[in-house]
N, C-alpha and C. Protein backbone atom coordinates (compact mmCIF):
# COMPACT_ATOMS: atom_id res chain seq x y z
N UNK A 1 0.82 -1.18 0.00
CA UNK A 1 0.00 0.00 0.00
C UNK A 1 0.87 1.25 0.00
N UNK A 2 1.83 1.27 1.08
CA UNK A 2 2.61 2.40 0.72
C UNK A 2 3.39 2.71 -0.55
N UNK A 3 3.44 1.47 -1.14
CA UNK A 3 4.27 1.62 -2.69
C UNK A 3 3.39 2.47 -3.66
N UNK A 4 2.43 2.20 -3.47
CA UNK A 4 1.16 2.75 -4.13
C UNK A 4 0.97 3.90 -3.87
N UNK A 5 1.24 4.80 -2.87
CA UNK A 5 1.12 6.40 -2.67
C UNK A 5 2.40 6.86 -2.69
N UNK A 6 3.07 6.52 -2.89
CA UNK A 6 4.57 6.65 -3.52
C UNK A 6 4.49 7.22 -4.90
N UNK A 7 3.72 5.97 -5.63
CA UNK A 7 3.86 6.13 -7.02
C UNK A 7 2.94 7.23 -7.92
N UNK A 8 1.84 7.46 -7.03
CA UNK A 8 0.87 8.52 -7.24
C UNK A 8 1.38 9.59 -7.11
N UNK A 9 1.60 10.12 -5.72
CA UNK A 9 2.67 11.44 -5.46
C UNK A 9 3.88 11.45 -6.69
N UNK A 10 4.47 10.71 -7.21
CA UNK A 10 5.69 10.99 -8.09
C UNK A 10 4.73 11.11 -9.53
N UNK A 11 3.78 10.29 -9.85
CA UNK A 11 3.04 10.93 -11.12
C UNK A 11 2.22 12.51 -10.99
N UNK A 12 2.19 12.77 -10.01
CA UNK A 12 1.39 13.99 -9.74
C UNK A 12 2.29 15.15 -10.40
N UNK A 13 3.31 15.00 -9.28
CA UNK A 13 4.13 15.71 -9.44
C UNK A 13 4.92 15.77 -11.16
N UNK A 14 5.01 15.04 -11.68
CA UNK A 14 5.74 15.12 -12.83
C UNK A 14 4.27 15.40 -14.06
N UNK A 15 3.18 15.30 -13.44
CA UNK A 15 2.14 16.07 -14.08
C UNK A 15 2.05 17.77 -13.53
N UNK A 16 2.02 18.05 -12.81
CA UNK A 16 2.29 19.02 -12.69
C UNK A 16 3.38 19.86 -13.25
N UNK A 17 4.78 19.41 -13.04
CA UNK A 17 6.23 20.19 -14.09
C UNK A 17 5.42 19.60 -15.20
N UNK A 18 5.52 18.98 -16.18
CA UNK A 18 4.83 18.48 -17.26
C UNK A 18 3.70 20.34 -17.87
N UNK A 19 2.89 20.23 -16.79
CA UNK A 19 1.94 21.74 -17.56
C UNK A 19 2.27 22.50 -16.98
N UNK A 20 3.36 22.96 -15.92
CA UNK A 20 3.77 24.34 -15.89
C UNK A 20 5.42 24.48 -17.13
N UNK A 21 5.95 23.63 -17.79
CA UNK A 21 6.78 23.30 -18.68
C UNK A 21 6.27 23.86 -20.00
N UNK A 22 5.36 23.28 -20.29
CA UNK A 22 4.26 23.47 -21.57
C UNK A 22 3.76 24.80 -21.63
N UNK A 23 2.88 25.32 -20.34
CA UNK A 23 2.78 26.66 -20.54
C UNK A 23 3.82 27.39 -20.63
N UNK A 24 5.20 27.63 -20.16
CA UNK A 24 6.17 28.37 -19.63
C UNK A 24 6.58 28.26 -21.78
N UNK A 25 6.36 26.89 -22.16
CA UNK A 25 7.27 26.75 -23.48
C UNK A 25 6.13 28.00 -24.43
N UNK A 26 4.76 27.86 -24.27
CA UNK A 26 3.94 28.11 -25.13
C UNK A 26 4.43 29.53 -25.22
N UNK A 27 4.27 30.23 -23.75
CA UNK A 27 4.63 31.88 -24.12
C UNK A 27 5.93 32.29 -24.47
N UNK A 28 6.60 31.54 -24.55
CA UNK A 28 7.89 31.59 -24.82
C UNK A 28 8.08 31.55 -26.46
N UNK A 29 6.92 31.57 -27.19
CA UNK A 29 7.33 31.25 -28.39
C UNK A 29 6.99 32.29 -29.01
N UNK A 30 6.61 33.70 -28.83
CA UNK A 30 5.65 34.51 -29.50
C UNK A 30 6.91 35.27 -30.24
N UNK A 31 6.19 35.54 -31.45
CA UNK A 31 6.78 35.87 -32.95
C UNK A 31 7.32 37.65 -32.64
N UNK A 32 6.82 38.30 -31.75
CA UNK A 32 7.21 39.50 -31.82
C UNK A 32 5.52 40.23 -31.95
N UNK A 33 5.49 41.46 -32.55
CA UNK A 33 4.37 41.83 -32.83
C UNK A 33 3.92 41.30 -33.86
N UNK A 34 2.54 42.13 -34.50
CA UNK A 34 1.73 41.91 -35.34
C UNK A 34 2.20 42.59 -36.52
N UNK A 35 2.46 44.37 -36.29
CA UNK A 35 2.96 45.05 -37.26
C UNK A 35 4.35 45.27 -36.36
N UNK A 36 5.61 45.98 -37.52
CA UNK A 36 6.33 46.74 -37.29
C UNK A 36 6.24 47.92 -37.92
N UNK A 37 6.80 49.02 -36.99
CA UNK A 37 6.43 50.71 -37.99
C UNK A 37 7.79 51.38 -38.13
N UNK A 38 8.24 51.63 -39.22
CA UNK A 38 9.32 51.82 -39.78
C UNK A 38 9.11 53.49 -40.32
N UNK A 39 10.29 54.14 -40.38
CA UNK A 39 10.13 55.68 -40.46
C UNK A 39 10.33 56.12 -41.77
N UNK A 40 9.32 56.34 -42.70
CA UNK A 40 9.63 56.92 -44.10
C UNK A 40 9.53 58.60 -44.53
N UNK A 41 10.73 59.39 -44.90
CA UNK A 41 10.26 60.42 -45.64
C UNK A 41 9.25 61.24 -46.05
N UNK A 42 8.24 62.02 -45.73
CA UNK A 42 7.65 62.45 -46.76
C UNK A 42 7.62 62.74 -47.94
N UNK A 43 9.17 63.36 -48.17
CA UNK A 43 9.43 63.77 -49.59
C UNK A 43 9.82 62.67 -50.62
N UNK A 44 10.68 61.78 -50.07
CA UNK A 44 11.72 60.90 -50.87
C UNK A 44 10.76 59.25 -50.82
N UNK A 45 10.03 59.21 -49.72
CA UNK A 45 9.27 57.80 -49.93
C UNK A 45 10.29 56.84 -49.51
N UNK A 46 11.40 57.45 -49.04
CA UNK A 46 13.07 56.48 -48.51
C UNK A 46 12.34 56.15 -47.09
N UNK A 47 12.69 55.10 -46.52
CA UNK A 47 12.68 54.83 -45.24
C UNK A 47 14.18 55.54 -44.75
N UNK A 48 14.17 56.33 -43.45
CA UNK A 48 14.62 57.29 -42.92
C UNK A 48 14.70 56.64 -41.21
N UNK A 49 16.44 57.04 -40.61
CA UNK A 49 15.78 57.04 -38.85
C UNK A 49 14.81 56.77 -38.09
N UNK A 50 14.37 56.30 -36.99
CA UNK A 50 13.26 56.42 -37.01
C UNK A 50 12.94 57.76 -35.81
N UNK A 51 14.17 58.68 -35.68
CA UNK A 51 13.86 59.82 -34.99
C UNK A 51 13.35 60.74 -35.64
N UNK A 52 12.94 60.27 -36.88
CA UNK A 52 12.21 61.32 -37.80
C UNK A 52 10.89 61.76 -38.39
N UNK A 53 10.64 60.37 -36.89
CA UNK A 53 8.96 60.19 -36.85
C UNK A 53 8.17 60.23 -35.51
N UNK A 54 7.17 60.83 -35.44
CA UNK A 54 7.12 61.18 -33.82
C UNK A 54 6.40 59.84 -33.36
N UNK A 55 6.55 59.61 -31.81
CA UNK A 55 6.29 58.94 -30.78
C UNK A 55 4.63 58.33 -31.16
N UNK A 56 3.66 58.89 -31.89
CA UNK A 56 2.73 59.30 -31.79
C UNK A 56 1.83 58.13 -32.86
N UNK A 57 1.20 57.39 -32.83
CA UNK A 57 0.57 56.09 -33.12
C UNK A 57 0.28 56.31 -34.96
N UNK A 58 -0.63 57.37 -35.19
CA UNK A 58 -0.81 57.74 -36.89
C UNK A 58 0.30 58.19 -37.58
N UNK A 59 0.73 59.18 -37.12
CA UNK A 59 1.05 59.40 -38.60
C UNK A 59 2.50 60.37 -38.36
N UNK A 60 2.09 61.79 -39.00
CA UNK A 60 3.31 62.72 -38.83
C UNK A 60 3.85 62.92 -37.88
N UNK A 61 5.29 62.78 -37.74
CA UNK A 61 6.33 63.45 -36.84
C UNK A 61 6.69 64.62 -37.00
N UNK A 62 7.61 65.31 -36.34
CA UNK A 62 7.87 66.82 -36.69
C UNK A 62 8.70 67.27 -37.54
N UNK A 63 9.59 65.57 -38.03
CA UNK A 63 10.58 66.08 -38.80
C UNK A 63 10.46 65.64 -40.09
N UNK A 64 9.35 65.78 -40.79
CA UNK A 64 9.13 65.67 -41.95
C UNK A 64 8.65 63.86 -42.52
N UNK A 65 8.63 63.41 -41.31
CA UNK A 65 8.75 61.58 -41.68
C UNK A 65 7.10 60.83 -40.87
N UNK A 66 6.60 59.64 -41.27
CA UNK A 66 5.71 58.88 -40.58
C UNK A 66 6.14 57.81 -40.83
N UNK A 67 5.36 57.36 -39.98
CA UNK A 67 5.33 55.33 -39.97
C UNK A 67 4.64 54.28 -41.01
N UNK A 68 5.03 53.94 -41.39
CA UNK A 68 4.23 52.96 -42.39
C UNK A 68 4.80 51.52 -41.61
N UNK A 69 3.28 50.78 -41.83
CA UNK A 69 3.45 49.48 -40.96
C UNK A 69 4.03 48.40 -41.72
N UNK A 70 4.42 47.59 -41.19
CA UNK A 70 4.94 45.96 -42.11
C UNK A 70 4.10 45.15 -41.16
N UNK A 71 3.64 44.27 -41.76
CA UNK A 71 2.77 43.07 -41.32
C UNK A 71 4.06 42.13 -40.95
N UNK A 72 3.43 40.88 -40.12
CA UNK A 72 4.56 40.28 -39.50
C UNK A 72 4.57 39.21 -40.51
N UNK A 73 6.06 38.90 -40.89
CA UNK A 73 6.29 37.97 -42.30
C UNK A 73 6.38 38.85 -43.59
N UNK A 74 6.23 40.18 -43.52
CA UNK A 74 6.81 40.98 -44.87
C UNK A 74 8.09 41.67 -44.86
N UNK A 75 8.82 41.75 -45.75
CA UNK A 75 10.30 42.30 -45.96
C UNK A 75 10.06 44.04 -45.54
N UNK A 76 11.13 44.25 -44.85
CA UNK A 76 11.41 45.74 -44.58
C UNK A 76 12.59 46.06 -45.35
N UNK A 77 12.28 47.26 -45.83
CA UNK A 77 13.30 47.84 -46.72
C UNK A 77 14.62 48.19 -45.75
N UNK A 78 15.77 48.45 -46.09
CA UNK A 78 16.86 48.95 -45.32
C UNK A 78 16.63 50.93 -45.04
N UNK A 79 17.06 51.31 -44.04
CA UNK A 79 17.17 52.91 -44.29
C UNK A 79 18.05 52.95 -45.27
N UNK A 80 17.67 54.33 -46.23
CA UNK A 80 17.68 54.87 -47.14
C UNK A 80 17.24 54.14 -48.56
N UNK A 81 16.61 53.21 -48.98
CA UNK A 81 15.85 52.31 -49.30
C UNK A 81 14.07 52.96 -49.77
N UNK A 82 13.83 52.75 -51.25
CA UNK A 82 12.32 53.19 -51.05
C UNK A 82 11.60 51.99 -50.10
N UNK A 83 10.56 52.65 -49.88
CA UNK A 83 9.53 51.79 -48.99
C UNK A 83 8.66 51.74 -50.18
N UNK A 84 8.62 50.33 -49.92
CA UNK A 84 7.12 49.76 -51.10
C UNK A 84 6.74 48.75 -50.05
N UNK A 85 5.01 48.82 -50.41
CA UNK A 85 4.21 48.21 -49.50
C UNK A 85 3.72 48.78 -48.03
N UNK A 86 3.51 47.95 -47.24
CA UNK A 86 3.46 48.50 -46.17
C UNK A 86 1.88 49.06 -45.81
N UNK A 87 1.53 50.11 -44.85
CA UNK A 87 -0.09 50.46 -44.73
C UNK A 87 0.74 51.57 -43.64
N UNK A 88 0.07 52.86 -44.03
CA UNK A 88 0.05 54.04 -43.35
C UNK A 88 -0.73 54.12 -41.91
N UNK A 89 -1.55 52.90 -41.40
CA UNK A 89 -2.20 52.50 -40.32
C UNK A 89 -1.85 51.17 -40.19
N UNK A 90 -1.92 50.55 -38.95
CA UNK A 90 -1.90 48.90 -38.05
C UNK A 90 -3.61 49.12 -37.87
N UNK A 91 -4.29 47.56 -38.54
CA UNK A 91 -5.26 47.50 -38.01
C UNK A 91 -5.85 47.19 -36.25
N UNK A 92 -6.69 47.75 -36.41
CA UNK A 92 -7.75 48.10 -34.79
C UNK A 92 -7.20 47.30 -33.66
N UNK A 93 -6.66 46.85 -32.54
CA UNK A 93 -6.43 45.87 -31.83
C UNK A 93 -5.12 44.96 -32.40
N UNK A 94 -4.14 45.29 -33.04
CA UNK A 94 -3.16 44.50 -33.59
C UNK A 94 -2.26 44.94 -32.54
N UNK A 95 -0.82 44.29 -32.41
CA UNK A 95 -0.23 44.34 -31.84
C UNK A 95 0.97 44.78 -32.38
N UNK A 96 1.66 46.46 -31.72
CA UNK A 96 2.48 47.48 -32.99
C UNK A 96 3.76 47.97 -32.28
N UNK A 97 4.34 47.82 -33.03
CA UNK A 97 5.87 48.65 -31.99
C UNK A 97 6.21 49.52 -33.56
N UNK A 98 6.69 50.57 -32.75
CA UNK A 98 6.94 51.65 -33.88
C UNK A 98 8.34 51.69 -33.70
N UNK A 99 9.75 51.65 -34.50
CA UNK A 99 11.01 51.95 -34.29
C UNK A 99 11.60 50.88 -33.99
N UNK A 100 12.88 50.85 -33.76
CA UNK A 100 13.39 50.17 -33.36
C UNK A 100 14.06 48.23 -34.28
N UNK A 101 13.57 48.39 -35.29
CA UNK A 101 13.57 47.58 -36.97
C UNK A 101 15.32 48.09 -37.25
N UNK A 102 16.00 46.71 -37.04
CA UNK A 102 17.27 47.07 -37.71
C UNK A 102 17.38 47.90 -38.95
N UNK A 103 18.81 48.61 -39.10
CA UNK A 103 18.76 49.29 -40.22
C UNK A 103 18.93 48.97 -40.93
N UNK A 104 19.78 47.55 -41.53
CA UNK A 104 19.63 46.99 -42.61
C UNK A 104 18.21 46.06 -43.25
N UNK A 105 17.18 46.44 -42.77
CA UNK A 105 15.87 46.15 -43.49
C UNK A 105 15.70 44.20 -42.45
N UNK A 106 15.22 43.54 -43.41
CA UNK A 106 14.53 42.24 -43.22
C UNK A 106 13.24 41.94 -43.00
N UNK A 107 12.81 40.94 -41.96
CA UNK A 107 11.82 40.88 -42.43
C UNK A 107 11.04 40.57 -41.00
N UNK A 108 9.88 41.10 -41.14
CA UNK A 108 9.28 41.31 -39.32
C UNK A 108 8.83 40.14 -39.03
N UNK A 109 8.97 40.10 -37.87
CA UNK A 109 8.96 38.58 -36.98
C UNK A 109 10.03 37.30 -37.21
N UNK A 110 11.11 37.92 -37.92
CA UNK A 110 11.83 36.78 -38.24
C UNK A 110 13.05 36.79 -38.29
């Protein structure tokens, strides 16, 4: 009989690490955001710094530049690079970081 609550307590337990393992792996896997927002020119359509775009979720910064979004899994251009593609807004509830996109371009979430 005591072998028997032995062996229960040690399956418990290794059920237990078992789903705090699994959860701990699951959040551990997240891709980054949804969009990335990268700083383009007004004039030139070049992706630019991204101190050249303000803090500010839409659109214009003060120094002549805004954000255009990349979906996660599309190529980012390098600074000084035209920007093609992209969306001048992140849709409603997506998940967005503005800046911070190496300068040699690639590709978001990856």
């Amino acid at each position: 009989m005591t072998r028997d609550i032995g062996r229960r307590r040690r399956s418990a337990s290794v059920s237990i690490c078992l789903v705090a393992l699994t959860a701990a792996a699951m959040t551990g896997c997240s891709s980054g955001p949804d969009y990335q927002g990268v700083c383009q020119d007004d004039h030139t359509s070049t992706r630019v710094d991204d101190e050249h775009c303000g803090s500010g979720g839409g659109g214009s910064g003060g120094s002549g530049g805004h954000w255009v979004y990349y979906r996660n899994g599309e190529r980012v251009p390098a600074v000084g690079e035209k920007l093609s593609g992209g969306s001048l807004t992140a849709p409603h509830g997506a998940s967005v970081e503005r800046g911070g996109f190496g300068r040699g371009g690639g590709t978001v979430g990856g």
